[in-house]
Each structure stands twice: as C-alpha cells, then as structure tokens.
Protein backbone atom coordinates (compact mmCIF):
# COMPACT_ATOMS: atom_id res chain seq x y z
CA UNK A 1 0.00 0.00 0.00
CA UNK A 2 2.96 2.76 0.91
CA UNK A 3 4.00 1.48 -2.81
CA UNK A 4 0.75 3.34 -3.82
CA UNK A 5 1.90 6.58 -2.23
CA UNK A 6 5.60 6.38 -3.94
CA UNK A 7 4.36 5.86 -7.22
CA UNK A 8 4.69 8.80 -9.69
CA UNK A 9 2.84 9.51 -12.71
CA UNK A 10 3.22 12.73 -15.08
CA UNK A 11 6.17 14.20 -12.58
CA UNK A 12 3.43 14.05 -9.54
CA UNK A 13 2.85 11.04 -6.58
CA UNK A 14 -0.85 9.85 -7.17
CA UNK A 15 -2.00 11.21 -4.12
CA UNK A 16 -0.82 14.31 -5.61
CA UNK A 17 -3.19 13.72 -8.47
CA UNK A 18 -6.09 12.27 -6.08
CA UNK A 19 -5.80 15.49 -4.03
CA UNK A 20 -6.28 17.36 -7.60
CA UNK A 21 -8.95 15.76 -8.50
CA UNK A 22 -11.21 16.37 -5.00
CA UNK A 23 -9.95 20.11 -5.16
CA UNK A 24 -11.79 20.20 -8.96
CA UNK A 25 -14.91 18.09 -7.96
CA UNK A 26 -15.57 20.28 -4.97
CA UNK A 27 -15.58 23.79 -7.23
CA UNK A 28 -17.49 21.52 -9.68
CA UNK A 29 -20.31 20.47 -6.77
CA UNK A 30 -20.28 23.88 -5.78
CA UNK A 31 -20.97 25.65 -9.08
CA UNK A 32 -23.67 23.42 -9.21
CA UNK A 33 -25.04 23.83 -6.00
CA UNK A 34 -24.28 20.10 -5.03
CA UNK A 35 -22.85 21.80 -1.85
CA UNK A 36 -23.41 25.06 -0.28
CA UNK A 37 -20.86 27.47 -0.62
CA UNK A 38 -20.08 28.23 2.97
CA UNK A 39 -17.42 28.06 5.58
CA UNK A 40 -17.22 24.99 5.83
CA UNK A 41 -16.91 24.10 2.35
CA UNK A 42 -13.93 27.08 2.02
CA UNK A 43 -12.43 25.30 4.85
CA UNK A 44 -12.27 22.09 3.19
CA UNK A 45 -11.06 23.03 0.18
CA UNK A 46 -8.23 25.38 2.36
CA UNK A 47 -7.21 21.67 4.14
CA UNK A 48 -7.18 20.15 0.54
CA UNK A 49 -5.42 22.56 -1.05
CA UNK A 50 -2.81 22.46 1.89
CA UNK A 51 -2.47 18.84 1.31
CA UNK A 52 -1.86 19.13 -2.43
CA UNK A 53 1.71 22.06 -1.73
CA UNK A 54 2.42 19.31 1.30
CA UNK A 55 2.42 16.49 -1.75
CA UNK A 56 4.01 18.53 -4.14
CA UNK A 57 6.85 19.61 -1.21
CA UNK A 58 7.46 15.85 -0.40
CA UNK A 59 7.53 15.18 -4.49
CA UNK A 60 10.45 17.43 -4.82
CA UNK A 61 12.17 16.48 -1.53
CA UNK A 62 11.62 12.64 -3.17
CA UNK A 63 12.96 13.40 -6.39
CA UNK A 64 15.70 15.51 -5.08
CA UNK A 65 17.08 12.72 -2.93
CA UNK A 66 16.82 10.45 -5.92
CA UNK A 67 19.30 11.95 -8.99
C-alpha cells in the first residue's frame, strides 16, 4: 500500500493527483449547487489545497534525494 503513495505519474505522486482531482470536484459540486458554498466548504477546500503544496513539497524532496 505505501508502494501506492511512492508511485509517480506525469512528474506528480498519485495522491498528488487524487488530491487534484477532490480540489476540482468540490468547485465543480459547488458551481452546481451540489454543496453550499459556505465556511465549511472554504475550509475544506483550504485543508485540501494544503495537502496538495504538502504532496508537491514531499515530491520534490523525493525526487531531489533520488538523482
């Protein structure tokens, strides 16, 4: 499973990508009213978005280490 979290694909881990893709679908839920648009939801997509530079941060510091 920590395989899964190593892997890379297109420069980026796939929780890198995974991350990506909940960041899009909540703008895309809340654009269409799926969700409210609240504090909560801003919130959420803050943690999310916090997640995706902490990926992207341990990407580098990965690939850096590597070559």
């Amino acid at each position: 499973m920590m395989n899964l979290f190593t892997k890379h694909f297109a420069g980026q881990s796939i929780v890198s990508w995974a991350l990506q893709i909940i960041l899009i679908w909540i703008a895309w839920a809340v654009k269409s009213h799926q969700i409210p648009n609240n504090l909560t939801t801003i919130f959420g997509a803050g943690v999310v978005l916090l997640l995706i530079y902490t990926s992207f941060s341990l990407d580098r510091r990965g690939n850096h280490h590597k070559g």
